[in-house]
C-alpha atoms as a PDB file:
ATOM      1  CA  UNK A   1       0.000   0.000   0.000  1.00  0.00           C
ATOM      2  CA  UNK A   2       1.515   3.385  -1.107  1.00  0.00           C
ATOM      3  CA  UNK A   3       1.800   6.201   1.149  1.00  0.00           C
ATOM      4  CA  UNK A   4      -1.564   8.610   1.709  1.00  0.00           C
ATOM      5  CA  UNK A   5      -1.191  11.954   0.628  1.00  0.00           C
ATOM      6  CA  UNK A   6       2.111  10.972  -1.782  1.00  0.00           C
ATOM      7  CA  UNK A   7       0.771  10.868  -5.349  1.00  0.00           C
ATOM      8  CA  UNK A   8      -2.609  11.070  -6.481  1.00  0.00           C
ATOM      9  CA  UNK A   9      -4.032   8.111  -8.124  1.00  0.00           C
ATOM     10  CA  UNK A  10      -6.872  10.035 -10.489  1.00  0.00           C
ATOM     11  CA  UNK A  11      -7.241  12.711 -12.660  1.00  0.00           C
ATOM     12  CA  UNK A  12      -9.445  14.876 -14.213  1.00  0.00           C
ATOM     13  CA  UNK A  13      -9.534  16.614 -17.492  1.00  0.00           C
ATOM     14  CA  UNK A  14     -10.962  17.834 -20.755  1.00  0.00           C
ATOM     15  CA  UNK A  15     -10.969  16.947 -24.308  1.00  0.00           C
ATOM     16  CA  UNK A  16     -12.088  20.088 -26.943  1.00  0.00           C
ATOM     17  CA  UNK A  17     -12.188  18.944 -30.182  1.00  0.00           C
ATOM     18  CA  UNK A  18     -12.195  22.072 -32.083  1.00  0.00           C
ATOM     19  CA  UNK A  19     -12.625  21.665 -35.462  1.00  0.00           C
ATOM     20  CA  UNK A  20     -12.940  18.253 -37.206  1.00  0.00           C
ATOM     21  CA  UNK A  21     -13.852  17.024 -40.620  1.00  0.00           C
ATOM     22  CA  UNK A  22     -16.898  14.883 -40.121  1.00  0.00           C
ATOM     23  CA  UNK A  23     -15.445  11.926 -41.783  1.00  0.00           C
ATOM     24  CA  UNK A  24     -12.786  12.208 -38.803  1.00  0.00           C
ATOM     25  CA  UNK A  25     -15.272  11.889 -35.804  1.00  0.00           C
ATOM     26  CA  UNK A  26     -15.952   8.377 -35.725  1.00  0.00           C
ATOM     27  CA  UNK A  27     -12.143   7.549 -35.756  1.00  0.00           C
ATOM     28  CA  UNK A  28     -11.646  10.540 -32.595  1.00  0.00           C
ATOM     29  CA  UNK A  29     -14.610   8.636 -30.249  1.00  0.00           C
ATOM     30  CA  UNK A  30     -13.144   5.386 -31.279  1.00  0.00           C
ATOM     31  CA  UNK A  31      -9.231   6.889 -30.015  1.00  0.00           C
ATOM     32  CA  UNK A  32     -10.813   7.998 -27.108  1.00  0.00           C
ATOM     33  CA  UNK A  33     -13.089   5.178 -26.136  1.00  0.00           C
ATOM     34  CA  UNK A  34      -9.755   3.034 -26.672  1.00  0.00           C
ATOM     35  CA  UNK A  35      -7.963   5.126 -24.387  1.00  0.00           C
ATOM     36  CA  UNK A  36     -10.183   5.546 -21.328  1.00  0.00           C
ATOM     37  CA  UNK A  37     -11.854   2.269 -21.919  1.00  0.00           C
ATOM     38  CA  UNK A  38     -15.178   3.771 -21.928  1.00  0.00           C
ATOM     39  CA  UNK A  39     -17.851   4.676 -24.961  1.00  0.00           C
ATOM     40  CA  UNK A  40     -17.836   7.793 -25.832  1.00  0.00           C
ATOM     41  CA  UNK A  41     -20.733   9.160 -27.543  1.00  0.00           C
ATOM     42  CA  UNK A  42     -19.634  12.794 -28.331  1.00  0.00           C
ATOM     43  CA  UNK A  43     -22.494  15.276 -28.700  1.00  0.00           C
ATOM     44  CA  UNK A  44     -21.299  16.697 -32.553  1.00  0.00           C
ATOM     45  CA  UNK A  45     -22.332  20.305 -33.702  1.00  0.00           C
ATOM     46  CA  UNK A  46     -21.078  22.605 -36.215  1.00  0.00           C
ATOM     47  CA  UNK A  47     -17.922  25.128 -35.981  1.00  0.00           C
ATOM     48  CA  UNK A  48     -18.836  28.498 -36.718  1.00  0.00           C
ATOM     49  CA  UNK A  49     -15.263  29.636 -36.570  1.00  0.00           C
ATOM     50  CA  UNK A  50     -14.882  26.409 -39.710  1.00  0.00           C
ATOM     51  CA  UNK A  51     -18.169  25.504 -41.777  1.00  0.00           C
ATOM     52  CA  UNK A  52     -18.284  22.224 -42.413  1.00  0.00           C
ATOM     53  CA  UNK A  53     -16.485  21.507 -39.348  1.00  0.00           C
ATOM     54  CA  UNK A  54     -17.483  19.542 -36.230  1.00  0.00           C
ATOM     55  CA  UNK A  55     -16.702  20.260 -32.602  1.00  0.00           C
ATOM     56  CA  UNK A  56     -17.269  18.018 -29.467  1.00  0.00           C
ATOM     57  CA  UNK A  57     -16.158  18.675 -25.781  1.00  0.00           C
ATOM     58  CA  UNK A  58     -15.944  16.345 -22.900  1.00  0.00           C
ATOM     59  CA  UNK A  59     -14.880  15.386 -19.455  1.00  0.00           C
ATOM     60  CA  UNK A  60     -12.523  12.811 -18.536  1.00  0.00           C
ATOM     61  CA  UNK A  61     -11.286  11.204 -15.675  1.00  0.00           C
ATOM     62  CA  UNK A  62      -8.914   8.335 -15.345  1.00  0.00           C
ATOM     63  CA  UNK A  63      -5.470   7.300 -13.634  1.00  0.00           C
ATOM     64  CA  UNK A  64      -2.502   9.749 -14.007  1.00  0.00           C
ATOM     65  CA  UNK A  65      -0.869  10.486 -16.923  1.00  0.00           C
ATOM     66  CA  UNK A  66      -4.385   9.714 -18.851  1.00  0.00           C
ATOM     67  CA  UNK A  67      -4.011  13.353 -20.584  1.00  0.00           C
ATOM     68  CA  UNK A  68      -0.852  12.569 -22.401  1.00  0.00           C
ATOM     69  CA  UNK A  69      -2.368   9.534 -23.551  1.00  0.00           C
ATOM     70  CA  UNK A  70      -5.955  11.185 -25.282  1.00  0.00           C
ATOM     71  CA  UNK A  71      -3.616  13.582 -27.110  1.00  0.00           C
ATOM     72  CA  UNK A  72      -1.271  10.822 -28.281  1.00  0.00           C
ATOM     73  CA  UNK A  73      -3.652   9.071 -30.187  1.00  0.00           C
ATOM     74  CA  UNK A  74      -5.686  12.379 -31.346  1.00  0.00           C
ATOM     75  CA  UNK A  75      -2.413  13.581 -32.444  1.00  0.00           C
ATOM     76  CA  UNK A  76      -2.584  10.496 -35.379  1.00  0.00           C
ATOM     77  CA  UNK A  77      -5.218  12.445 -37.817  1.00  0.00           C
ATOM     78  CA  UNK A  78      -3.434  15.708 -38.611  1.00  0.00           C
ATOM     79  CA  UNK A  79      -5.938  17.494 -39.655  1.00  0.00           C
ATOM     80  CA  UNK A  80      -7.928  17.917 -36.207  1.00  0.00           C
ATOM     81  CA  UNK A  81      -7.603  20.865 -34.288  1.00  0.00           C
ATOM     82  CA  UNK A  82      -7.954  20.033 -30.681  1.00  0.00           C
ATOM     83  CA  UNK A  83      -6.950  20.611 -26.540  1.00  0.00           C
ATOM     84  CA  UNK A  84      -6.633  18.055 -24.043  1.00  0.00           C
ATOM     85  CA  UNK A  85      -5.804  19.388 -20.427  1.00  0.00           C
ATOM     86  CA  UNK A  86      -5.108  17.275 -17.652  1.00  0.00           C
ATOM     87  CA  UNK A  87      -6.291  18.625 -13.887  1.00  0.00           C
ATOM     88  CA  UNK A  88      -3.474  19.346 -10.965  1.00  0.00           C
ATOM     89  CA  UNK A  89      -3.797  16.657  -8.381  1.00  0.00           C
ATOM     90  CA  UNK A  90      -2.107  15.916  -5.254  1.00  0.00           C
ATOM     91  CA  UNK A  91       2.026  15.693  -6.033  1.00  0.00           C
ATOM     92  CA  UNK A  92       1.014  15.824  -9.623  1.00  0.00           C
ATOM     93  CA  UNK A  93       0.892  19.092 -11.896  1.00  0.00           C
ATOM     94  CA  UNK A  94      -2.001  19.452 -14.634  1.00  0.00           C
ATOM     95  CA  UNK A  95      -0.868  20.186 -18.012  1.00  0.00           C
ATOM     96  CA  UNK A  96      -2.347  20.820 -21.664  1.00  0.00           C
ATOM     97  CA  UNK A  97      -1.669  19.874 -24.719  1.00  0.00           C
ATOM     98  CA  UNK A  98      -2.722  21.667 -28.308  1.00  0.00           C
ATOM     99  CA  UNK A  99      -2.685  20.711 -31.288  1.00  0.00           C
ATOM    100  CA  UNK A 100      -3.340  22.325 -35.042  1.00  0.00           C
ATOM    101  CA  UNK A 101      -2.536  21.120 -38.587  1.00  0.00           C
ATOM    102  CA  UNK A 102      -0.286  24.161 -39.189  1.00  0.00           C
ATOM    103  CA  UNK A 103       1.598  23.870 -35.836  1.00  0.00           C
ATOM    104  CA  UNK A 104       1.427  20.200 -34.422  1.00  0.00           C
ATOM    105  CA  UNK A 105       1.405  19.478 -30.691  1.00  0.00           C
ATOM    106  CA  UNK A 106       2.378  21.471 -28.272  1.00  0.00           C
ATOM    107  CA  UNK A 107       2.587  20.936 -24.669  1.00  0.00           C
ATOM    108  CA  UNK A 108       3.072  22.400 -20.890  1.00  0.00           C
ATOM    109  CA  UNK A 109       2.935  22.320 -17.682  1.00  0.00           C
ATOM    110  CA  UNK A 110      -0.539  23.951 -16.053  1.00  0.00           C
ATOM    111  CA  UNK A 111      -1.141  25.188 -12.224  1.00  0.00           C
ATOM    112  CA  UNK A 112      -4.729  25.226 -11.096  1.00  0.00           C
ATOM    113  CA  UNK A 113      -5.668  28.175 -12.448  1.00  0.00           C
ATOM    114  CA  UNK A 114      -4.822  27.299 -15.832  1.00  0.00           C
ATOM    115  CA  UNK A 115      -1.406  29.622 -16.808  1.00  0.00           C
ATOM    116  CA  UNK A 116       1.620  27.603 -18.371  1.00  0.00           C
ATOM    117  CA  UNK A 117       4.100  27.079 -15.825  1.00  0.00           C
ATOM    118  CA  UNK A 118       7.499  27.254 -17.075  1.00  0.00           C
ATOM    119  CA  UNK A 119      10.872  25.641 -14.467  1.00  0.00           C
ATOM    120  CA  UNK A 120      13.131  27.814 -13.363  1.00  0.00           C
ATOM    121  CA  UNK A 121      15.924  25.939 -15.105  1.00  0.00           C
ATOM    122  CA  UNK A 122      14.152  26.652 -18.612  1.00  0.00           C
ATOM    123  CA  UNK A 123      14.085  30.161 -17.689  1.00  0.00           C
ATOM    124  CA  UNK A 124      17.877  30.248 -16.673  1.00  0.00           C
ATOM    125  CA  UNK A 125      18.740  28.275 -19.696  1.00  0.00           C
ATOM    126  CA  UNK A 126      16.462  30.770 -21.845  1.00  0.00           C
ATOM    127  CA  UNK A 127      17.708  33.894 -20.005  1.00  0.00           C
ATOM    128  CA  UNK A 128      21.574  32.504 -20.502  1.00  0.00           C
ATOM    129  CA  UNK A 129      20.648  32.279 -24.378  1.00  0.00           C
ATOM    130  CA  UNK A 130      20.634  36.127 -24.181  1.00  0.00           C
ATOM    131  CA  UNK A 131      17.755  39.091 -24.960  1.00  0.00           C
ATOM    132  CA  UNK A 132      18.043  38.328 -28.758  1.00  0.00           C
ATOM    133  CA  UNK A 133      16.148  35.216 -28.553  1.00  0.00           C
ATOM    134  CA  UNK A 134      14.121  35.028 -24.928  1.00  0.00           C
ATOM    135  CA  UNK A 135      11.233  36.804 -26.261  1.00  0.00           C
ATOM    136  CA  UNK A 136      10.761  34.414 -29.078  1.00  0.00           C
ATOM    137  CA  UNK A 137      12.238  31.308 -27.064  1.00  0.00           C
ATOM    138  CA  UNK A 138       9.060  32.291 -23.988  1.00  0.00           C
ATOM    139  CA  UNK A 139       6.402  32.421 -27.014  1.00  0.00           C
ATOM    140  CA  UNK A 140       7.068  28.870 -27.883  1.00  0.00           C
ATOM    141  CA  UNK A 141       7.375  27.417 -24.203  1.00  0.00           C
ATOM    142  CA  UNK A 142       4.182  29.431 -23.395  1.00  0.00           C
ATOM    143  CA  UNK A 143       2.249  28.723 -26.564  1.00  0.00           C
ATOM    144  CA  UNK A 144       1.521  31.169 -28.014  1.00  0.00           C
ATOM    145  CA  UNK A 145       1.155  30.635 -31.479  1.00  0.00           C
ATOM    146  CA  UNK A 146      -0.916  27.600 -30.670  1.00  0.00           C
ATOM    147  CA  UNK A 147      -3.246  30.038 -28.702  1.00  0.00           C
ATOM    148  CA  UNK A 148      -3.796  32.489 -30.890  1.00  0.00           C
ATOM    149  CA  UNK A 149      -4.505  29.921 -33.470  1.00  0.00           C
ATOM    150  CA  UNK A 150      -6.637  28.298 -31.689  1.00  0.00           C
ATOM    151  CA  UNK A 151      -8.761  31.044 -30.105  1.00  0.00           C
ATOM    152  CA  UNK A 152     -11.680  31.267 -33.268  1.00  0.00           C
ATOM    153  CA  UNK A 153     -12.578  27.957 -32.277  1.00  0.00           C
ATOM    154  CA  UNK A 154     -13.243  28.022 -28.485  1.00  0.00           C
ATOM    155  CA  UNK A 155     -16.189  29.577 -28.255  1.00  0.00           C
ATOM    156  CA  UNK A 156     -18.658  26.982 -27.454  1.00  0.00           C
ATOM    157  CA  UNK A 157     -21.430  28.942 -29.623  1.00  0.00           C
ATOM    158  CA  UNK A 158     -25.490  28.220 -28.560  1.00  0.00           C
ATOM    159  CA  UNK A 159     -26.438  24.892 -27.549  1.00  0.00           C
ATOM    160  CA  UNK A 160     -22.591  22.928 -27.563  1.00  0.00           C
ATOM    161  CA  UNK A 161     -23.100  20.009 -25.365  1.00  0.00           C
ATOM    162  CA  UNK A 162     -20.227  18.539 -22.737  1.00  0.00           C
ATOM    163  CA  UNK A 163     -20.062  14.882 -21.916  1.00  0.00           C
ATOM    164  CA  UNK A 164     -18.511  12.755 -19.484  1.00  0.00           C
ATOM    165  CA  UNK A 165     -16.378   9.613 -19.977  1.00  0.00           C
ATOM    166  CA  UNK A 166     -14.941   7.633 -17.181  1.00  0.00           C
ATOM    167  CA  UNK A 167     -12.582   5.192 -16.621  1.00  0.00           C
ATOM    168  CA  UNK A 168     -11.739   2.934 -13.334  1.00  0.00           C
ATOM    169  CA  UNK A 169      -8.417   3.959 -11.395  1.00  0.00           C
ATOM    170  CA  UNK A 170      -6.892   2.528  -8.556  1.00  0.00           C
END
């Protein structure tokens, strides 16, 4: 039996689909019923940001590390745009991942209120670099391109629907 109060065991999170080609949805609830090992049944609508585009949202929870994992296998159809955060929990620090055609996947560390968290040693390392290329350097740890890029498509619009899929821990 593991120590109380060490680690957590569970954690929470969210999955936004952003923008998705319809022929592409049946493969994304099929990654992430695979993953959690539980249906999901995502409520589809449109993209106003992307006619002809389909958006989905939904709550997760599952062991540790479970984040990581949904955007691994979203990440395999390039053409989704999509976020995938994972919740702080006890010893454990939440994180998010993005992801666009253009830019890829993208990924850091999150405290509970939701900013990117950057290490001191990646600042030192970024401020040792020198001024010519911290500002740029802090825009890519931070994310900011994939922000800005993916901004159009948060809005949930009238009537988006969230959904919850669970899967046993501990």
């Amino acid at each position: 039996m593991r120590a109380s109060n060490q680690f957590a065991d569970a954690s929470t999170g969210v999955v936004y689909v952003h923008a998705s080609p319809a022929a592409v949805c049946p493969h994304v609830e099929w990654a992430l019923s695979s993953t959690l090992s539980a249906r999901a049944n995502l409520k589809w609508t449109p993209q106003p940001a992307m006619p002809g585009q389909l958006r989905a949202v939904t709550n997760w929870v599952g062991p540790v590390g479970t984040g990581a994992q949904l955007a691994n296998a979203l990440r395999s159809w390039s053409v989704l745009r999509f976020e995938v955060t994972e919740d702080p929990s006890p010893g454990v620090d939440g994180h998010r991942w993005s992801h666009t055609p253009q830019l890829g996947l993208w990924s850091g560390s999150m405290s509970a209120n939701g900013d990117i968290v950057v290490s001191e040693m990646r600042l030192r390392a970024l401020m040792a670099a020198g001024s010519d290329v911290l500002a740029a350097e802090l825009d890519t740890v931070l994310g900011t391109a994939w922000d800005e890029a993916l901004e159009p498509f948060r809005d949930g619009g009238a009537g988006a629907e969230v959904s919850w899929l669970n899967r046993g821990v501990g």
